[in-house]
C-alpha atoms as a PDB file:
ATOM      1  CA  UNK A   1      10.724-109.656 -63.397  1.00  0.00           C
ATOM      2  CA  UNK A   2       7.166-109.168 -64.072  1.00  0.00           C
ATOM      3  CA  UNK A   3       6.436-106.242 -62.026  1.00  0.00           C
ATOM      4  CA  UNK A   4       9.909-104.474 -62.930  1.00  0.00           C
ATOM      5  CA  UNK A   5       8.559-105.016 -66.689  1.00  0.00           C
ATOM      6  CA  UNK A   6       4.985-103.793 -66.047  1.00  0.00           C
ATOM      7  CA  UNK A   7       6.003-101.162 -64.085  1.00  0.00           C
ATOM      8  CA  UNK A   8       8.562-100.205 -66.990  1.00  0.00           C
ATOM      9  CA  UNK A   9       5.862-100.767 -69.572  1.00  0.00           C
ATOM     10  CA  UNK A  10       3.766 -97.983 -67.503  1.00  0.00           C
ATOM     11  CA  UNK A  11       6.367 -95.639 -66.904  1.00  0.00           C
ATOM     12  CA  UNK A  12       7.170 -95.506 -70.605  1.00  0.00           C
ATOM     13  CA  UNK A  13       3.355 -94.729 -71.252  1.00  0.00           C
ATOM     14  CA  UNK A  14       2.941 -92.231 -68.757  1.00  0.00           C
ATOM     15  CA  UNK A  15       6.007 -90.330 -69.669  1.00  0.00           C
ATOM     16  CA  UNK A  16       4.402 -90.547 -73.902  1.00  0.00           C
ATOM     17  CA  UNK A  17       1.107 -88.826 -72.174  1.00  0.00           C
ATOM     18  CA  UNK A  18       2.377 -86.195 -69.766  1.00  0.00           C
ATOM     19  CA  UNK A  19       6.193 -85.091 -70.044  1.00  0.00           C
ATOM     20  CA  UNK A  20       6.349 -81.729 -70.395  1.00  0.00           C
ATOM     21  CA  UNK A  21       6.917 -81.174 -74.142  1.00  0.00           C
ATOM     22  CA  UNK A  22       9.840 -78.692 -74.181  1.00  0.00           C
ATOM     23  CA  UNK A  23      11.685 -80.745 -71.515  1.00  0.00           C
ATOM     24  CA  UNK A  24      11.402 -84.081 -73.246  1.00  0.00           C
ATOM     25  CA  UNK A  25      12.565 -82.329 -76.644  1.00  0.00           C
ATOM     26  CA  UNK A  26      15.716 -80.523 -75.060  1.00  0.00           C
ATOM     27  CA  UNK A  27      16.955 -84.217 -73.797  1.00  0.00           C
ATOM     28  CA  UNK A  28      16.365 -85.579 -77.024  1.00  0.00           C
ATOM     29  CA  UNK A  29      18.069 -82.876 -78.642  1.00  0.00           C
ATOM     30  CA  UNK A  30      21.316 -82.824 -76.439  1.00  0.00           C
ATOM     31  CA  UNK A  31      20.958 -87.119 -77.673  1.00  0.00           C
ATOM     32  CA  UNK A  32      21.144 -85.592 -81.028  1.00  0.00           C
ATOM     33  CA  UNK A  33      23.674 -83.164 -81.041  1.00  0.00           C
ATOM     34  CA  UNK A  34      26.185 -85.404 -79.298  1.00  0.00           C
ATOM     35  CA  UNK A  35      25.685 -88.093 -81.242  1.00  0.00           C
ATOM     36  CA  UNK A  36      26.388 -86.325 -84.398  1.00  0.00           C
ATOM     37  CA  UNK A  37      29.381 -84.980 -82.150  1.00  0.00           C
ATOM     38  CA  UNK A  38      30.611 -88.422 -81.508  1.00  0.00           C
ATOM     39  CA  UNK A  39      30.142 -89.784 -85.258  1.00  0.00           C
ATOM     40  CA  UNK A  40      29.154 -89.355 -88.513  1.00  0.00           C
ATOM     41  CA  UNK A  41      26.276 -86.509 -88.729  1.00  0.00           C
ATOM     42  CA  UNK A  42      24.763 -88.531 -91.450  1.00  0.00           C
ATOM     43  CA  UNK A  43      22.156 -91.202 -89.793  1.00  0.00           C
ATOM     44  CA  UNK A  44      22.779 -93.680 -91.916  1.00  0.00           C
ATOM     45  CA  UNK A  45      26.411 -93.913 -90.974  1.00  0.00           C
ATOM     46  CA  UNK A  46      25.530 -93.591 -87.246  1.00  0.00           C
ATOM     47  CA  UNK A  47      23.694 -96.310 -85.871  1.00  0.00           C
ATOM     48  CA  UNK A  48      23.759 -94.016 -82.580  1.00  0.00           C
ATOM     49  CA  UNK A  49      22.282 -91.012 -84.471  1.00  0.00           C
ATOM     50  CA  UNK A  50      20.154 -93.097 -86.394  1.00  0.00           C
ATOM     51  CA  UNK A  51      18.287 -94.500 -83.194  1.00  0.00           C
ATOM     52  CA  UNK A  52      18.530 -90.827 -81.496  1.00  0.00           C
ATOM     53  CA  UNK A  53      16.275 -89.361 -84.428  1.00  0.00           C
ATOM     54  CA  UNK A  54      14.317 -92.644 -84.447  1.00  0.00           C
ATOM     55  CA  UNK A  55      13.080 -91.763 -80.865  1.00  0.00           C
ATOM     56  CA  UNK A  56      12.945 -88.056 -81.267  1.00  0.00           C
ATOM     57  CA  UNK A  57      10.225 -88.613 -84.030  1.00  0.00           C
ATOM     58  CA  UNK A  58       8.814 -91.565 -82.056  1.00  0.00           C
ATOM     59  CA  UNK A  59       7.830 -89.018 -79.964  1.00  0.00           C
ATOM     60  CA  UNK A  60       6.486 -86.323 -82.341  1.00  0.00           C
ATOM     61  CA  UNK A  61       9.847 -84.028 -82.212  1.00  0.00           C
ATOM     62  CA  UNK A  62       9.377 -81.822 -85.714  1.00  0.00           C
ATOM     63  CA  UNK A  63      11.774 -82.738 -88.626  1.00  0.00           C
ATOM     64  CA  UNK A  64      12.655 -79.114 -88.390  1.00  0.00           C
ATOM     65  CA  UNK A  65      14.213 -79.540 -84.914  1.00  0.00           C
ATOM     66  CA  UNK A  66      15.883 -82.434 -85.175  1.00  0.00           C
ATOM     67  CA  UNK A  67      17.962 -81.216 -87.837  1.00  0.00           C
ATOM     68  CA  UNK A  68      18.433 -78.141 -86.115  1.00  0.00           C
ATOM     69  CA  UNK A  69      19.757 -80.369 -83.103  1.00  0.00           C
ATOM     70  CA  UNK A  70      22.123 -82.321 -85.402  1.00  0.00           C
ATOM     71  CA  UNK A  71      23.535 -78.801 -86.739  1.00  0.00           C
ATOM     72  CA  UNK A  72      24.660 -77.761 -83.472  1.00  0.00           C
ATOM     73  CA  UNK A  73      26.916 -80.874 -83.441  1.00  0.00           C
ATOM     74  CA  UNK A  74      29.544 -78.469 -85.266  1.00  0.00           C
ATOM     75  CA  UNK A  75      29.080 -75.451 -82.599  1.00  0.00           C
ATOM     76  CA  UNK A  76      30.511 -74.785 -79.743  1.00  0.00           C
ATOM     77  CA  UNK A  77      27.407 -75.657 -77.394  1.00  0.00           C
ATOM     78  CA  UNK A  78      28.546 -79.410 -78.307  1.00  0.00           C
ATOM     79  CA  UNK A  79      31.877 -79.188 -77.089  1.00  0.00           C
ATOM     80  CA  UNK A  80      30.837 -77.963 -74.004  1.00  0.00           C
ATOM     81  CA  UNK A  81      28.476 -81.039 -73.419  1.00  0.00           C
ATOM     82  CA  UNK A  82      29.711 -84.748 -71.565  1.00  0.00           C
ATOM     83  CA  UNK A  83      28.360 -87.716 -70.599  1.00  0.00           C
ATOM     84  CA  UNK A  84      28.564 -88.538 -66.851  1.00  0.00           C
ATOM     85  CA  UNK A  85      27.096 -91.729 -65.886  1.00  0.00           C
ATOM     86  CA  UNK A  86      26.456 -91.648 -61.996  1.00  0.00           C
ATOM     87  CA  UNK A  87      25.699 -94.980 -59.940  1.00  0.00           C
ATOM     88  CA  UNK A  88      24.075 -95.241 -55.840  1.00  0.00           C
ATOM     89  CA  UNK A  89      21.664 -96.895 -54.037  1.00  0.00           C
ATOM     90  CA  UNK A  90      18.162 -95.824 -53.670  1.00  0.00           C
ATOM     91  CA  UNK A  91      15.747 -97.111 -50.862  1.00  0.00           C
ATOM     92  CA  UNK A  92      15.856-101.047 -49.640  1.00  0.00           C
ATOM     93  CA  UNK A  93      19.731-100.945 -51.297  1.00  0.00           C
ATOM     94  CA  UNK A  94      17.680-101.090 -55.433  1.00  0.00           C
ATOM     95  CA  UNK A  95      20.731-100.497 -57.635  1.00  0.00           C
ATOM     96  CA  UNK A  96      20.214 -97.023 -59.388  1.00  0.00           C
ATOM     97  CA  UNK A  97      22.537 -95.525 -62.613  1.00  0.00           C
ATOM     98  CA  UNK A  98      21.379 -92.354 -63.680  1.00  0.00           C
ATOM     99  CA  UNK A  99      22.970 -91.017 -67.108  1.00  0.00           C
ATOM    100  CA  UNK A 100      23.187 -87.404 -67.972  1.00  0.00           C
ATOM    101  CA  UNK A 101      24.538 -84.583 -70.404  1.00  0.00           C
ATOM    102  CA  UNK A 102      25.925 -81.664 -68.890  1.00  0.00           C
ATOM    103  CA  UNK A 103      28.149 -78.926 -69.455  1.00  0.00           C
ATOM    104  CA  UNK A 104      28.750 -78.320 -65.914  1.00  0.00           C
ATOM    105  CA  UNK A 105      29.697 -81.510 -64.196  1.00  0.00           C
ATOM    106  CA  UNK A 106      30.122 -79.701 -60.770  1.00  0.00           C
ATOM    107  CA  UNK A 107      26.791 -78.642 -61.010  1.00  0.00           C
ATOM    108  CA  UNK A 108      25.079 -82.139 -61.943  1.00  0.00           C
ATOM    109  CA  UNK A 109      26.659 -84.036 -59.519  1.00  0.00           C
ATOM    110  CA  UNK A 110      25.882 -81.647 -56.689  1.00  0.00           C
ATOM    111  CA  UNK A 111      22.064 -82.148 -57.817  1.00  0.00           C
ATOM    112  CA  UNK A 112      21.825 -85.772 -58.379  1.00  0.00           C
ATOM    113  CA  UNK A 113      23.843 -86.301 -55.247  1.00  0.00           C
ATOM    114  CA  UNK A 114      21.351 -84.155 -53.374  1.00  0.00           C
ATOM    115  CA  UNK A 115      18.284 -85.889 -55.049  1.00  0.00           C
ATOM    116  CA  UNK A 116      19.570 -89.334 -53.816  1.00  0.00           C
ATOM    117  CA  UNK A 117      20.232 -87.960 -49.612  1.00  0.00           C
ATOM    118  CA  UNK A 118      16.752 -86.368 -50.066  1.00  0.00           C
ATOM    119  CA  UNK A 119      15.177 -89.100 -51.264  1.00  0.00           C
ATOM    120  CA  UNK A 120      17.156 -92.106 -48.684  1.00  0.00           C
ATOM    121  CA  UNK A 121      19.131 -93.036 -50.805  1.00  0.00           C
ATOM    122  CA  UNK A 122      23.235 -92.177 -51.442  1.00  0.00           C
ATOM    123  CA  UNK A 123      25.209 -92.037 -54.730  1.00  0.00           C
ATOM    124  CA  UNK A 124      28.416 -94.296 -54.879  1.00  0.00           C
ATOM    125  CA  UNK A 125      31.251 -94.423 -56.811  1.00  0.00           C
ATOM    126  CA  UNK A 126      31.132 -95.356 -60.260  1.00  0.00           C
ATOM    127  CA  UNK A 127      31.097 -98.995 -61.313  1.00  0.00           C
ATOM    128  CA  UNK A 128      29.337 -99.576 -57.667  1.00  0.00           C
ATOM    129  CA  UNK A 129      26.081-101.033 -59.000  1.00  0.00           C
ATOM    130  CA  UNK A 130      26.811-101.207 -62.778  1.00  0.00           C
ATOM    131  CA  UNK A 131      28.207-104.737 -62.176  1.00  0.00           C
ATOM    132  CA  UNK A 132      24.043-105.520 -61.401  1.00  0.00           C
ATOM    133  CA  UNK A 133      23.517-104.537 -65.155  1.00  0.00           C
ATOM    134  CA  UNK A 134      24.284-105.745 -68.696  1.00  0.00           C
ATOM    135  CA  UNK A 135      24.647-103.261 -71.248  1.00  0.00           C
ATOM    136  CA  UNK A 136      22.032-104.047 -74.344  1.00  0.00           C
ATOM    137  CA  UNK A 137      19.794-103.338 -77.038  1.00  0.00           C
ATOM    138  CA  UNK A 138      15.749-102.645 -76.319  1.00  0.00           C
ATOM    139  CA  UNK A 139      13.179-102.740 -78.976  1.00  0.00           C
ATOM    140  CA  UNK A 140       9.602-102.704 -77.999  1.00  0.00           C
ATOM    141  CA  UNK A 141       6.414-103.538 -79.378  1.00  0.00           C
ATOM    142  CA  UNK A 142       2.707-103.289 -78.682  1.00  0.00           C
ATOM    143  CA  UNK A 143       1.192-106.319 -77.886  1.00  0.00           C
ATOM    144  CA  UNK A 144      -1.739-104.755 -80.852  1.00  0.00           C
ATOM    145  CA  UNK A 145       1.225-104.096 -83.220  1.00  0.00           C
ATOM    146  CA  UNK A 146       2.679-107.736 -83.485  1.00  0.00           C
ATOM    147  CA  UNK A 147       1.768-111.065 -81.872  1.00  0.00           C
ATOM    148  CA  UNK A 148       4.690-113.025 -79.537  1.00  0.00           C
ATOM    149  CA  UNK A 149       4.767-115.753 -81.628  1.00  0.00           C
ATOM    150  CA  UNK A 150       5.815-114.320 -85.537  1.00  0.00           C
ATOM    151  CA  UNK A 151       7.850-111.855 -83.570  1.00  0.00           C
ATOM    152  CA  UNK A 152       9.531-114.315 -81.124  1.00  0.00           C
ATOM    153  CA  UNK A 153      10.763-116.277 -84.997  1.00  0.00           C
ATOM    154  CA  UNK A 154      11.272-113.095 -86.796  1.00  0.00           C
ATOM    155  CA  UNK A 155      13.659-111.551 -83.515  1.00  0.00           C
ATOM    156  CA  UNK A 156      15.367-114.978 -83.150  1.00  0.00           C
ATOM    157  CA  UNK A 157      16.122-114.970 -87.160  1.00  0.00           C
ATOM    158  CA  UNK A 158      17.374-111.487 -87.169  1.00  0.00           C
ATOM    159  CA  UNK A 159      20.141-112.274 -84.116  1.00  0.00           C
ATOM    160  CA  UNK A 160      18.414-110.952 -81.303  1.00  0.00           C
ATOM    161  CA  UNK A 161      19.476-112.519 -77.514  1.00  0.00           C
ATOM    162  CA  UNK A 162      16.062-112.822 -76.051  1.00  0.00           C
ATOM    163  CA  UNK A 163      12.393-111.610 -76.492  1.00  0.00           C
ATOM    164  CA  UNK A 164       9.553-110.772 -73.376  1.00  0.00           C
ATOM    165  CA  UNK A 165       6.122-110.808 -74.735  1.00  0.00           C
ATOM    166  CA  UNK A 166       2.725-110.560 -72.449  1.00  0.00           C
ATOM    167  CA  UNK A 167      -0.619-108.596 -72.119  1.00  0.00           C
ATOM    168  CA  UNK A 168       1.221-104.806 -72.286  1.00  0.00           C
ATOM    169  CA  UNK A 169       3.704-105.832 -74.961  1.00  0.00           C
ATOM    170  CA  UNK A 170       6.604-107.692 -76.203  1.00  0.00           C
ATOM    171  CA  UNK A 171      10.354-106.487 -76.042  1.00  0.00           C
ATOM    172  CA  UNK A 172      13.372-107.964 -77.937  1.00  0.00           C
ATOM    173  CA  UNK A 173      16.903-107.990 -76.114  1.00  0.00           C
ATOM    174  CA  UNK A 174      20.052-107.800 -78.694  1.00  0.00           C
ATOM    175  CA  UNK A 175      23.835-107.317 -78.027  1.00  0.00           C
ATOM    176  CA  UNK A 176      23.976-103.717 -77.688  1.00  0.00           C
ATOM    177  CA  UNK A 177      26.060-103.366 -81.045  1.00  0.00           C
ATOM    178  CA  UNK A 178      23.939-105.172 -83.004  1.00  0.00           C
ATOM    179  CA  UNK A 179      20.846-103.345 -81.926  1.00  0.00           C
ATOM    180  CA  UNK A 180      20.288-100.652 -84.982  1.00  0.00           C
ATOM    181  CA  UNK A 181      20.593-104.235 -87.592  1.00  0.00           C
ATOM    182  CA  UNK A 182      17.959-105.898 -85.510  1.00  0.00           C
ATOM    183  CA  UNK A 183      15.824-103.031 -85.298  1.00  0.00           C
ATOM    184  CA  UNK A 184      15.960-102.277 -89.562  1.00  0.00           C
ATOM    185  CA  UNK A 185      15.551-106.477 -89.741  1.00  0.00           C
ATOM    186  CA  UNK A 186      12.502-106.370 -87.459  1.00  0.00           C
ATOM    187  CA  UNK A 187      11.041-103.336 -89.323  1.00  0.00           C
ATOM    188  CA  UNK A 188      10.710-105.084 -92.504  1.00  0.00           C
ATOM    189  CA  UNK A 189       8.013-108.036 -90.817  1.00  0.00           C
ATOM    190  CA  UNK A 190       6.545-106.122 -87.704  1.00  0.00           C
ATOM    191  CA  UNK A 191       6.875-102.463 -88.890  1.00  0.00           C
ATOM    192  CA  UNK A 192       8.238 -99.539 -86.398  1.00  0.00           C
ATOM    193  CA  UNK A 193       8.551-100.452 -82.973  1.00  0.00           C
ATOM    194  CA  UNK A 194       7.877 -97.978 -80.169  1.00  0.00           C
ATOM    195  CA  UNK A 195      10.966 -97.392 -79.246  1.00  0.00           C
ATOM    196  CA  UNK A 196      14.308 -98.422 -79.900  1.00  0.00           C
ATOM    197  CA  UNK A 197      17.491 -98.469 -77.743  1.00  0.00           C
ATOM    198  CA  UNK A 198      20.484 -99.333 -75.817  1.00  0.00           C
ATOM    199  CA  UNK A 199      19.690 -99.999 -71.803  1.00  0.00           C
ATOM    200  CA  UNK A 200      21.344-101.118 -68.684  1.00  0.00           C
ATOM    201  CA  UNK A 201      19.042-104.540 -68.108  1.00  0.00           C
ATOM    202  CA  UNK A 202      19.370-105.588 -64.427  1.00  0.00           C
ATOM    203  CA  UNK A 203      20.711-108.925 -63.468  1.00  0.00           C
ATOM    204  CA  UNK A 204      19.075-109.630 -60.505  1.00  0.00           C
ATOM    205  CA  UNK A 205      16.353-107.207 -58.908  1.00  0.00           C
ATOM    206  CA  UNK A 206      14.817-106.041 -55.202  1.00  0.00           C
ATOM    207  CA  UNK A 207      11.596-107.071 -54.452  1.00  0.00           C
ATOM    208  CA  UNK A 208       9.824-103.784 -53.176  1.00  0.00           C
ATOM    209  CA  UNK A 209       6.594-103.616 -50.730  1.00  0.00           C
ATOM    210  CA  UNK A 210       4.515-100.633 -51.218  1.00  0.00           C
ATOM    211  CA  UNK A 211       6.445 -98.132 -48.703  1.00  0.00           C
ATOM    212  CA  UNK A 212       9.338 -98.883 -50.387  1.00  0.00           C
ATOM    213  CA  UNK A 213       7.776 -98.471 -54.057  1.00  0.00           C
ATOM    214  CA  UNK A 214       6.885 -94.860 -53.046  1.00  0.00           C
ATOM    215  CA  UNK A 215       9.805 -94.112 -51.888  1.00  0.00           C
ATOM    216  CA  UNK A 216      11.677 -95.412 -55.051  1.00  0.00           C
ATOM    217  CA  UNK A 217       9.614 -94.269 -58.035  1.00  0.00           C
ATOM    218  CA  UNK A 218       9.536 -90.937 -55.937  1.00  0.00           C
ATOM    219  CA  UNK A 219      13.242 -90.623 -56.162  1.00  0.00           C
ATOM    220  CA  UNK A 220      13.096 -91.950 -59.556  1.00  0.00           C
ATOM    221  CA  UNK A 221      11.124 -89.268 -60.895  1.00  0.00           C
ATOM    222  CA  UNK A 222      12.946 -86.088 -59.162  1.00  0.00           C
ATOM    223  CA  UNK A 223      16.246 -87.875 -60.907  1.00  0.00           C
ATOM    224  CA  UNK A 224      13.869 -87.641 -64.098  1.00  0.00           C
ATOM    225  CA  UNK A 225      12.670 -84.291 -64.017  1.00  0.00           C
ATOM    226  CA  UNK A 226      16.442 -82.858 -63.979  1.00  0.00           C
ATOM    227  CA  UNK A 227      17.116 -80.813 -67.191  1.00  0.00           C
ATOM    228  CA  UNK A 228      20.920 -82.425 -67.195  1.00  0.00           C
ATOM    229  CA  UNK A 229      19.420 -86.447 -66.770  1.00  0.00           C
ATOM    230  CA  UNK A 230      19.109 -87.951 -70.062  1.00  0.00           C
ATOM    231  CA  UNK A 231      18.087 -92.101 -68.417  1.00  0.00           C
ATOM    232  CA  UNK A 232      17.508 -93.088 -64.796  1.00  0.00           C
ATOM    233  CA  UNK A 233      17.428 -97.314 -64.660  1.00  0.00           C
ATOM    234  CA  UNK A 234      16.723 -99.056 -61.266  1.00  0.00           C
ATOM    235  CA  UNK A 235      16.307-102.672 -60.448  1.00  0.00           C
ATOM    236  CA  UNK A 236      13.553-102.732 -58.528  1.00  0.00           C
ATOM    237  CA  UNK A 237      11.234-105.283 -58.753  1.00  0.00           C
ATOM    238  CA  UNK A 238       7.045-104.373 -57.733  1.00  0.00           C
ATOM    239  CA  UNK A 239       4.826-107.040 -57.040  1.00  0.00           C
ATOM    240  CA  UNK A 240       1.637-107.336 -59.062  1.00  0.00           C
ATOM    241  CA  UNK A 241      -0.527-106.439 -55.846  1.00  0.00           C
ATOM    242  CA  UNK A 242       1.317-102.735 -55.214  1.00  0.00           C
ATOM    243  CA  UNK A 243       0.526-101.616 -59.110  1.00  0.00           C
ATOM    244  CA  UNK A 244      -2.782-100.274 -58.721  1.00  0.00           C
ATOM    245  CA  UNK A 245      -2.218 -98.541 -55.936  1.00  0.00           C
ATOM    246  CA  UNK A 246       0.890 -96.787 -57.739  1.00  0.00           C
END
């Protein structure tokens, strides 16, 4: 899977340097808000909310703001706000979920359903490509913050399932539940990691040639830049040689 990781580990840089500030912050607030919705407001008694305002300030979102998101749990606007999880096929048959928050699900699926015909692709039912995917916990590290081999023992000794380390940086794989104790355990020896979360990690992958690629990360990012899509995951696979020239 190295050029589904690399390409993963430059997606997740690119969208640090150029998302559109207000647009990043309103998806991390609806995260918020429905987490304290779903549980306890209090972080500390929500490992859900507890990673949602880990990766708001990951990303710079002001204190101020965040607790204003967590407020709104208690409103109205919350109640009006689901989870859909949507599942198709994008081009060369690459498995594609897309998760969103909306509070108009007629509306969101007309969009991501025209996104996906637009782009070659065709959305499915759900539980169509899901079965290509196990649910589970993400931490990541720059390969400057830690190196593989303390982190590989410390990951291991804190209960995580696996750990991928190379030149652009090392992530740790953990049951999705026990992803918030592995993260505070890991904190403690390798200090905060760049992001933390829970992830559909692909089972097998589609090796892409370049055409393809385009096509794919092209449909990829028009899923992205929807207000209502909180995570797109594909399991595309691109070979070293096609990088560059994406």
């Amino acid at each position: 899977m190295a050029g589904h990781s690399k390409w993963a580990n430059i997606q997740h840089r690119k969208g640090r340097q150029d998302a559109a500030r207000s647009k990043l912050f309103a998806k991390l607030s609806r995260e918020l808000t429905v987490a304290a919705k779903l549980g306890d407001p209090d972080p500390d008694k929500n490992p859900r909310l507890r990673l949602a305002v880990r990766e708001a300030k990951s990303n710079s979102m002001p204190k101020d703001v965040i607790d204003r998101a967590i407020s709104k749990a208690g409103g109205p606007d919350a109640d009006q706000l689901s989870e859909v999880r949507y599942e198709g096929y994008g081009p060369s048959g690459v498995a594609v979920i897309v998760e969103t928050m909306t509070d108009n699900r007629n509306r969101t699926a007309s969009t991501v359903r025209t996104i996906f015909g637009k782009s070659g692709g065709n959305l499915a039912e759900t539980g169509a490509v899901s079965y290509m995917f196990d649910r589970v916990g993400e931490i990541r590290y720059t390969a400057e913050s830690i190196d593989g081999d303390p982190l590989f023992e410390a990951a291991i000794e804190a209960g995580a399932e696996d750990i991928e380390t190379s030149e652009d940086g090392h992530i740790v794989y953990t049951v999705d539940k026990d992803l918030a104790a592995v993260t505070a355990s890991l904190e403690e020896c390798a200090g905060e990691p760049l992001s933390a979360k829970i992830i559909w990690k692909p089972t097998t992958t589609t090796v892409l040639d370049l055409e393809n690629a385009q096509k794919v990360i092209r449909l990829i990012e028009s899923l992205e830049n929807e207000d209502d899509v909180q995570q797109v995951t594909s399991n595309f696979e691109i070979p070293d040689e096609f990088l560059e020239s994406l």
